[in-house]
Protein backbone atom coordinates (compact mmCIF):
# COMPACT_ATOMS: atom_id res chain seq x y z
CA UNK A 1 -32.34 -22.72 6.24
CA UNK A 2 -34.65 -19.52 6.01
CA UNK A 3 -35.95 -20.15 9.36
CA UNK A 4 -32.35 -20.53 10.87
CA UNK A 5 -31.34 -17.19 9.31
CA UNK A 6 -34.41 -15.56 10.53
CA UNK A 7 -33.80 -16.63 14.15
CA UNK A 8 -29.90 -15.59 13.96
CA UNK A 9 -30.72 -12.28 12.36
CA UNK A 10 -33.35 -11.83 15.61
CA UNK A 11 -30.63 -13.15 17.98
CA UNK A 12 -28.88 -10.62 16.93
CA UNK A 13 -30.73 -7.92 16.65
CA UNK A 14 -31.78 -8.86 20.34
CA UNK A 15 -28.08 -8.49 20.99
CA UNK A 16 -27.59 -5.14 19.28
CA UNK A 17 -30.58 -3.58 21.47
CA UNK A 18 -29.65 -5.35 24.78
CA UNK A 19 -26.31 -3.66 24.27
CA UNK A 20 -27.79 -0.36 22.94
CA UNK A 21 -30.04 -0.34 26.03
CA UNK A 22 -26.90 -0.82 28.05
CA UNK A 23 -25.10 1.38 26.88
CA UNK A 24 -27.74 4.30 27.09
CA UNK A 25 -28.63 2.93 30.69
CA UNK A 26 -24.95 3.69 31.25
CA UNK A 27 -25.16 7.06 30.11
CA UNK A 28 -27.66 8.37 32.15
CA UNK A 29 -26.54 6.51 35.65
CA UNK A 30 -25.90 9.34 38.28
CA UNK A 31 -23.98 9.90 41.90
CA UNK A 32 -25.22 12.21 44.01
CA UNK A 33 -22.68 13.68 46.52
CA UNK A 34 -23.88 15.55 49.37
CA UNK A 35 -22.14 18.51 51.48
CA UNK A 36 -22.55 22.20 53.36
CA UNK A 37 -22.93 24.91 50.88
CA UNK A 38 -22.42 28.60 51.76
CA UNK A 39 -26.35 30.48 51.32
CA UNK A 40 -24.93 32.11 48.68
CA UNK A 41 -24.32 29.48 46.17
CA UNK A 42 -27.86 27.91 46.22
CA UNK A 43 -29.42 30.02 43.11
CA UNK A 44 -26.15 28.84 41.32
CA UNK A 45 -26.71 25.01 42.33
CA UNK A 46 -30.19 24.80 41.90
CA UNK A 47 -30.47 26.84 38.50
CA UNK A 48 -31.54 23.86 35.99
CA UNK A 49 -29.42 24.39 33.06
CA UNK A 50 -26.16 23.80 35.54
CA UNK A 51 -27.52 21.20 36.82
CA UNK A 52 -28.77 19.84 33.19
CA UNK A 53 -24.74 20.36 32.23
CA UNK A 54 -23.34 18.47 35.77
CA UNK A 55 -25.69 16.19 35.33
CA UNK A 56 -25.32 14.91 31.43
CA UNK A 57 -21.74 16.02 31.09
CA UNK A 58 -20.56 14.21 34.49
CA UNK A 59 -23.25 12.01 35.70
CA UNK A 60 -23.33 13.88 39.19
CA UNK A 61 -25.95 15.12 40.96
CA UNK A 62 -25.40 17.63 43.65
CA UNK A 63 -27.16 17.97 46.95
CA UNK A 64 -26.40 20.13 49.88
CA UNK A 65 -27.29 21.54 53.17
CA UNK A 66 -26.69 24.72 54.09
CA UNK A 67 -24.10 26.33 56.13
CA UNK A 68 -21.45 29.17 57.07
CA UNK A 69 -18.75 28.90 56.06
CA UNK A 70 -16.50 28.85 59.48
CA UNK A 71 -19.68 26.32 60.87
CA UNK A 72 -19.29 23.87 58.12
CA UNK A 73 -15.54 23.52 58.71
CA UNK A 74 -16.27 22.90 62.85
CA UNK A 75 -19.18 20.86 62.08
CA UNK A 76 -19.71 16.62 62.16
CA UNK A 77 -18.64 16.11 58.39
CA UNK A 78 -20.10 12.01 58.67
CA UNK A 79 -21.31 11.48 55.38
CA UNK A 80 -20.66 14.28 53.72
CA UNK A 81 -19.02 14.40 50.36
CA UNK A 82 -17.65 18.01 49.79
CA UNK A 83 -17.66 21.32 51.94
CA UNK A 84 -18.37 24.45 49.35
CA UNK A 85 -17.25 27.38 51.74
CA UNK A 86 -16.43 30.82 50.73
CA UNK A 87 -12.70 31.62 51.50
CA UNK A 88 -9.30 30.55 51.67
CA UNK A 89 -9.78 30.72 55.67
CA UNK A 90 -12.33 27.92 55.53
CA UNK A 91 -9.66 25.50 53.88
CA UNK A 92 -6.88 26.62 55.79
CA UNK A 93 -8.76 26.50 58.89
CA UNK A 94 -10.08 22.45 57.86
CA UNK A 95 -6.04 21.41 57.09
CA UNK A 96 -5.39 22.39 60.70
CA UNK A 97 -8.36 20.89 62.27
CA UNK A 98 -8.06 17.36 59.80
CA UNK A 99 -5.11 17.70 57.55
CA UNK A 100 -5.06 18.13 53.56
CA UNK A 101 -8.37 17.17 51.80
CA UNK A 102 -9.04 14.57 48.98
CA UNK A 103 -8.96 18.04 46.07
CA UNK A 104 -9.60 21.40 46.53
CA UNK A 105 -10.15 24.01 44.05
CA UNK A 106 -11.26 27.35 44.19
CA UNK A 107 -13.82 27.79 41.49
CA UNK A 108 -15.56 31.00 42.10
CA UNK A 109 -14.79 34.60 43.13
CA UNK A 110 -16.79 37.24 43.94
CA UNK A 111 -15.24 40.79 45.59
CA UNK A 112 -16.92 41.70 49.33
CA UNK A 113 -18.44 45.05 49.18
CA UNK A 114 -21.20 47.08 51.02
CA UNK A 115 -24.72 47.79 50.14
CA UNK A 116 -26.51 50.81 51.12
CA UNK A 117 -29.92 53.30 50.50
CA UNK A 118 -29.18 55.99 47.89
CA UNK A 119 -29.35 58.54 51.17
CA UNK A 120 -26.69 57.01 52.90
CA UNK A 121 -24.40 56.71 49.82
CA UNK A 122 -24.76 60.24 49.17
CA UNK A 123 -24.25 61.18 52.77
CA UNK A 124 -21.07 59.30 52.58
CA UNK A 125 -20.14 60.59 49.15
CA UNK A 126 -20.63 64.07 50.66
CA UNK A 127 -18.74 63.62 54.02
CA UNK A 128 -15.79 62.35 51.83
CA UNK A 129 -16.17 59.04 53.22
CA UNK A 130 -16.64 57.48 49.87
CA UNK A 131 -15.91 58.95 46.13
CA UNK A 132 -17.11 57.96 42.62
CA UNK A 133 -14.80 56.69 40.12
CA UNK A 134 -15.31 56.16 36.35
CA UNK A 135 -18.57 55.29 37.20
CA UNK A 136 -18.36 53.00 40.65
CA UNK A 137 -18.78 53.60 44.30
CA UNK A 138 -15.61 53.33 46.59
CA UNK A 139 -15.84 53.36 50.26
CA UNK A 140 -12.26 54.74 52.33
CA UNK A 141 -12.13 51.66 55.25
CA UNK A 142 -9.97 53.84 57.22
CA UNK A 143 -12.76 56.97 57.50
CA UNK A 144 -15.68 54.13 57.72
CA UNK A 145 -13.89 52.10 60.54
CA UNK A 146 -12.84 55.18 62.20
CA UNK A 147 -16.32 56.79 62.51
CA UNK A 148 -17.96 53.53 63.65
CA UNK A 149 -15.21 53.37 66.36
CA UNK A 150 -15.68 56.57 67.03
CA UNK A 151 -19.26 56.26 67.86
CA UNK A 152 -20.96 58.81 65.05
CA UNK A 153 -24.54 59.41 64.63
CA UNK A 154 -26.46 59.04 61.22
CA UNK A 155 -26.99 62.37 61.95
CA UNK A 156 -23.56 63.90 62.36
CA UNK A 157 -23.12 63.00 58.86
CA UNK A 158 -26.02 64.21 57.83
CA UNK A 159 -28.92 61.59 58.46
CA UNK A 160 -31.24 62.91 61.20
CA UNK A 161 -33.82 60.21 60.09
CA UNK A 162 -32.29 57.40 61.01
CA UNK A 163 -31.69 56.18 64.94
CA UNK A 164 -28.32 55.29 66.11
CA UNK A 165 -24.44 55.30 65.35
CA UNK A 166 -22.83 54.42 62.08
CA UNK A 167 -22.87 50.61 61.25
CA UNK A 168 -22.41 48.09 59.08
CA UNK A 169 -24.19 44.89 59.37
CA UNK A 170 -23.09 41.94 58.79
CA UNK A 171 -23.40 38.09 59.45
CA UNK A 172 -21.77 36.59 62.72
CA UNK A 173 -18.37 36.14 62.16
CA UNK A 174 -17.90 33.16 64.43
CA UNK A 175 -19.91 31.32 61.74
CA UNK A 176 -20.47 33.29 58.09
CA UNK A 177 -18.14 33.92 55.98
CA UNK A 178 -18.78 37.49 54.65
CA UNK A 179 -18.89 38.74 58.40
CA UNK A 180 -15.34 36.63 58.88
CA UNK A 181 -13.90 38.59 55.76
CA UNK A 182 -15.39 41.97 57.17
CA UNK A 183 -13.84 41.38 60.33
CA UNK A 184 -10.36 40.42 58.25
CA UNK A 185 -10.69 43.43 56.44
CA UNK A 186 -11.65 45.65 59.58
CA UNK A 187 -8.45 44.28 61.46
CA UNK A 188 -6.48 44.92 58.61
CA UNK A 189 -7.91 48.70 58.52
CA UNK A 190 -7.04 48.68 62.08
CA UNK A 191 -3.97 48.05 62.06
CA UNK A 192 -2.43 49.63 59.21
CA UNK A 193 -2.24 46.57 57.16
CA UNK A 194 -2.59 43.18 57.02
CA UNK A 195 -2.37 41.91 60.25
CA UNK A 196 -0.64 38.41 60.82
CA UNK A 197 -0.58 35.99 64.39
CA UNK A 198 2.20 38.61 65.86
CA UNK A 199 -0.25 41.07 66.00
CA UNK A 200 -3.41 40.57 65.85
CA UNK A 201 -3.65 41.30 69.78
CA UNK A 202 -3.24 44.60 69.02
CA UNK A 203 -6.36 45.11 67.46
CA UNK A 204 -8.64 42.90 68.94
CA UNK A 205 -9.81 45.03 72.09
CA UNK A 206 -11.08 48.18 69.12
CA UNK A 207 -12.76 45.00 66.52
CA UNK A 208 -14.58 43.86 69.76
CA UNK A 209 -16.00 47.23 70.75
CA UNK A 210 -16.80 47.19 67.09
CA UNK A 211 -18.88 44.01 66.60
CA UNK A 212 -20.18 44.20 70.26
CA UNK A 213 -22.35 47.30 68.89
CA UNK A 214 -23.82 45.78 65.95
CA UNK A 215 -26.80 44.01 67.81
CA UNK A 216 -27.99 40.45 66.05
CA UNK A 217 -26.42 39.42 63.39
CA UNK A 218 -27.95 37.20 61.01
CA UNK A 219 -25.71 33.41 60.44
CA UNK A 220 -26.09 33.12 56.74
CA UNK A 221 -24.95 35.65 54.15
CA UNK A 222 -28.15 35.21 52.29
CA UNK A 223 -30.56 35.88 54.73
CA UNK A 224 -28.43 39.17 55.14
CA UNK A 225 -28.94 40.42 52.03
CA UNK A 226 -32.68 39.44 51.92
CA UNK A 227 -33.14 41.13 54.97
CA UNK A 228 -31.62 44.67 53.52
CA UNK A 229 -33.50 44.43 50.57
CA UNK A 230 -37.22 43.85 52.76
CA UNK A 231 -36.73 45.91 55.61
CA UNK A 232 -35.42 49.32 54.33
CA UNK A 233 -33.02 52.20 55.43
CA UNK A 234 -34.44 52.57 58.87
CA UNK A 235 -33.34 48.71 59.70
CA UNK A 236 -30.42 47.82 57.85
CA UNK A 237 -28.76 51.16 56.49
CA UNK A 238 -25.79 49.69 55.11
CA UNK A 239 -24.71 46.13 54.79
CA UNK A 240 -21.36 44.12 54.18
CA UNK A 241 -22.22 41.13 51.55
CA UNK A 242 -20.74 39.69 48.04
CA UNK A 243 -21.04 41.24 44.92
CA UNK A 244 -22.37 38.70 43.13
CA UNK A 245 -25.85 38.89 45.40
CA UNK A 246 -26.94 41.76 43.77
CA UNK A 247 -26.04 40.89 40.46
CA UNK A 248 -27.65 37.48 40.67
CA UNK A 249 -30.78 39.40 42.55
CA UNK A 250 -31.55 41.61 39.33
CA UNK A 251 -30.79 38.77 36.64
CA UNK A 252 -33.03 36.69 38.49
CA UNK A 253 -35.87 39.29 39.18
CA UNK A 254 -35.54 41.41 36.35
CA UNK A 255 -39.20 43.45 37.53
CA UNK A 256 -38.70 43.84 41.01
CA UNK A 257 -35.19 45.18 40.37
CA UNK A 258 -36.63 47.91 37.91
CA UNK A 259 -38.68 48.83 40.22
CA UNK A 260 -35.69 49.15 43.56
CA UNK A 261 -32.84 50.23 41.66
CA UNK A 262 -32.76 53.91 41.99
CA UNK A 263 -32.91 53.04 45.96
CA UNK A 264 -30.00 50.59 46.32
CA UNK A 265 -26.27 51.44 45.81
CA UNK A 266 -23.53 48.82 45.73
CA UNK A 267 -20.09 50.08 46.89
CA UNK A 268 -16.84 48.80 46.84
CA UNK A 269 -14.62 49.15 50.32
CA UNK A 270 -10.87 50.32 49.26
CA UNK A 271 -9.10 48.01 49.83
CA UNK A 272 -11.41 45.08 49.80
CA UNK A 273 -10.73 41.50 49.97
CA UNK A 274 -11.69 38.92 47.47
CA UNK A 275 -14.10 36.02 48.53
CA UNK A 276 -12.68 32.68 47.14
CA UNK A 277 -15.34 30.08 47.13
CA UNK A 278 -13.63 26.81 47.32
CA UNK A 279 -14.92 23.18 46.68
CA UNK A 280 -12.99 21.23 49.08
CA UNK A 281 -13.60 17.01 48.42
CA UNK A 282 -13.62 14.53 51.19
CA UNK A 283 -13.54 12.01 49.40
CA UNK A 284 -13.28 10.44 46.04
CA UNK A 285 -16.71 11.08 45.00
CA UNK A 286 -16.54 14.74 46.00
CA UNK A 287 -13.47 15.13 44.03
CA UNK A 288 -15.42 14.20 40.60
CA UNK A 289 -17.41 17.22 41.01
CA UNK A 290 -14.68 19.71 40.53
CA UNK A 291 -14.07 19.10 36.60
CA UNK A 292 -18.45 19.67 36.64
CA UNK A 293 -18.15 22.68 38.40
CA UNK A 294 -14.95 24.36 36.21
CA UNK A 295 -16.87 23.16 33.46
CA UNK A 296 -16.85 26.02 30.25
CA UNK A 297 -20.62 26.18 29.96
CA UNK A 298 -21.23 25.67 34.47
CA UNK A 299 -18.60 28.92 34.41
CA UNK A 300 -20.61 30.65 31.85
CA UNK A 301 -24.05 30.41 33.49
CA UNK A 302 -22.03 31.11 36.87
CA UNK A 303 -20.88 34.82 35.83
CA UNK A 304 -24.04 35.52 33.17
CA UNK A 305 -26.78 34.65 35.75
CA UNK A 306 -25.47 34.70 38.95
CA UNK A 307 -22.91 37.15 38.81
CA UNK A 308 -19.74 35.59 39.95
CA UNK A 309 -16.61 36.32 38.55
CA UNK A 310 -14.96 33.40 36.27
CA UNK A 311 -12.97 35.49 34.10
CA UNK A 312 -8.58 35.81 34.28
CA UNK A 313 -8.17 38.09 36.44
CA UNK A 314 -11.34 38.34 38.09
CA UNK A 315 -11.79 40.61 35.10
CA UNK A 316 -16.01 40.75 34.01
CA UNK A 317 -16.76 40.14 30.59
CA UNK A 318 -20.39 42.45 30.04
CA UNK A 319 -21.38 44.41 33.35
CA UNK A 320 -23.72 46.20 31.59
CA UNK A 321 -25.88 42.71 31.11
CA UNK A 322 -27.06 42.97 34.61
CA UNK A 323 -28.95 46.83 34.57
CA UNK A 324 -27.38 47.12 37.96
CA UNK A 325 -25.10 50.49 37.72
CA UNK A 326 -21.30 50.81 39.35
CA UNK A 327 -20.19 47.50 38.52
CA UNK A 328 -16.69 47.68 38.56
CA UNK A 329 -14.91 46.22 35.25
CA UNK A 330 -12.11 44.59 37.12
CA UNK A 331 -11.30 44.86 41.24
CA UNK A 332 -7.60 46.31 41.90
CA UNK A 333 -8.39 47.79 45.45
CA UNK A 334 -7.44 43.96 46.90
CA UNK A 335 -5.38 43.23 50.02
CA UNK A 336 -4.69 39.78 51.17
CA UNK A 337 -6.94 38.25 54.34
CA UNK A 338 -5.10 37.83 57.40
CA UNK A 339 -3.66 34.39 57.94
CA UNK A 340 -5.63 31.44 59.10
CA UNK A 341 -3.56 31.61 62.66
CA UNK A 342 -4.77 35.27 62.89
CA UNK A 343 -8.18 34.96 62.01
CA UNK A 344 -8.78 31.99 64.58
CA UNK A 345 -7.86 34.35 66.88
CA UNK A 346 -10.38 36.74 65.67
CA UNK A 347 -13.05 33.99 65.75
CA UNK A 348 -11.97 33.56 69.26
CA UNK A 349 -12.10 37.16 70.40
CA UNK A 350 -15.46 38.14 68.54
CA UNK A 351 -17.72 34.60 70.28
């Protein structure tokens, strides 16, 4: 009898562990979707402790390659999971080209603005191209776009070192996104406001002449920004990019920033436009990553250490957690894009 109860009890303990061990197996299974990710995004999906939450919250992993924006909506999507582009344009422009997607979501925001050597901010700030205000840098698009149209020197407004006209770089708009959202803004300037498929012709001759006399321009927003920060004022004076680069540069190299920060000025454009960077799921498994990614904690780590804004109202909780100077509290200066009709016909105009 005492050997009979000894063998049940180890059946089922054998039982309980078998079931424990499936259970735990369970627990730690994984998918791994795959998709094009903006440049941008890449500190934000490799940083450990979001993946650590994606990962043992949702049982996703998430790998990418990398693309622009526009390019990821144009290019062969076999296999692919999600697209993770950086405006409403993308998304509009993919339900034209294929129709609505499995989910979309935006789930981060980030304002565009410029970034510039101290010299050429205070050049600007003392042409009265750009003013100061309660403690940020604001940048008139009308005076900006009308001196690069107008073909000024550096030095007519006061910058004898540098070679050349007025520009600002940016990434090719055929294929980035924060050189598409430049060249929104820029046609919106332009024209007086924002500019919709009735007439958008009307501009398109002065953004060509633009664009056409900004040399190379890098494909990834990224490589843009790394770029301005190597190569200094004589290469890339000014530069249009995302907020949150700069923000995410200094929380993530907390040293080198001490050391650049008097030298690098981040400026707002009034108006600028808000870059909406929206997971868009092809299919079913894509769509499981959206809860992971508007997850409390993913949000968190998102704004604290990467510097894209989460908060209601694109409103920042503690600007003053970065050390970067002339981040604005909240971003009012917004108008709207132009429409996803209009800005294929900018794409058009500007290959």
């Amino acid at each position: 009898m005492k050997a009979k109860l000894t063998g049940l009890a180890v059946l089922l303990l054998v039982i309980l562990l078998a079931g424990a061990y499936s259970v735990l197996s369970k627990g730690t299974e994984t998918t791994e979707i795959t998709g094009y990710v903006g440049g941008e995004k890449i500190g934000l999906l490799e940083d450990e402790e979001v993946q650590k939450v994606i990962r043992e919250k949702y049982g996703i992993e998430i790998d990418y390659s990398r693309a622009g924006s526009i390019e990821m909506v144009t290019e062969d999507h076999t296999g692919m999971d999600y697209l993770f582009p950086s405006s409403q344009t993308a998304l509009e422009l993919y339900e034209e080209q294929y129709g609505s997607p499995v989910k979309s979501e935006i789930v981060l925001n980030t304002p565009i603005v410029l970034y510039a050597r101290a010299a050429v901010t205070d050049a600007l700030l003392e042409e009265g191209i750009a003013w100061e205000e309660n403690g940020s840098c604001y940048v008139d698009m009308e005076k900006l776009a009308a001196c690069i149209e107008e073909g000024k020197a550096w030095a007519d407004i006061g910058l004898s070192e540098l070679y050349g006209n007025v520009t600002v770089a940016t990434t090719d708009p055929t294929k980035s996104n924060s050189g598409n959202m430049f060249a929104g803004l820029l046609a919106n300037t332009l024209y007086g406001g924002t500019v919709g498929e009735a007439n958008v012709e009307e501009v398109l001759p002065r953004l060509q002449t633009i664009f056409r006399n900004l040399g190379y321009m890098e494909s990834s927003s990224s490589d843009l920004f790394d770029q301005f920060l190597k190569t200094g004022i004589g290469a890339k004076p000014m530069v249009a990019g995302y907020e949150n680069q700069l923000l995410e540069f200094s929380a993530e190299n907390p040293d080198t920033w001490e050391q650049v920060k008097d030298d690098i000025r981040m400026m707002y454009p009034s108006p600028t436009v808000w870059s909406s960077h929206i997971f868009i799921a092809l299919d079913e498994k894509g769509a499981n990553a959206v809860e992971a990614l508007l997850d409390e904690e993913v949000q968190r780590l998102a704004w604290e250490r990467h510097g894209f804004r989460t908060g209601i109202g694109g409103s920042a909780a503690d600007t003053g957690s970065f050390g970067v100077d002339g981040v604005a509290r909240e971003v009012t200066r917004v108008m709207n894009m132009p429409g996803a009709a209009a800005m294929a016909r900018i794409i058009e105009a500007l290959q």
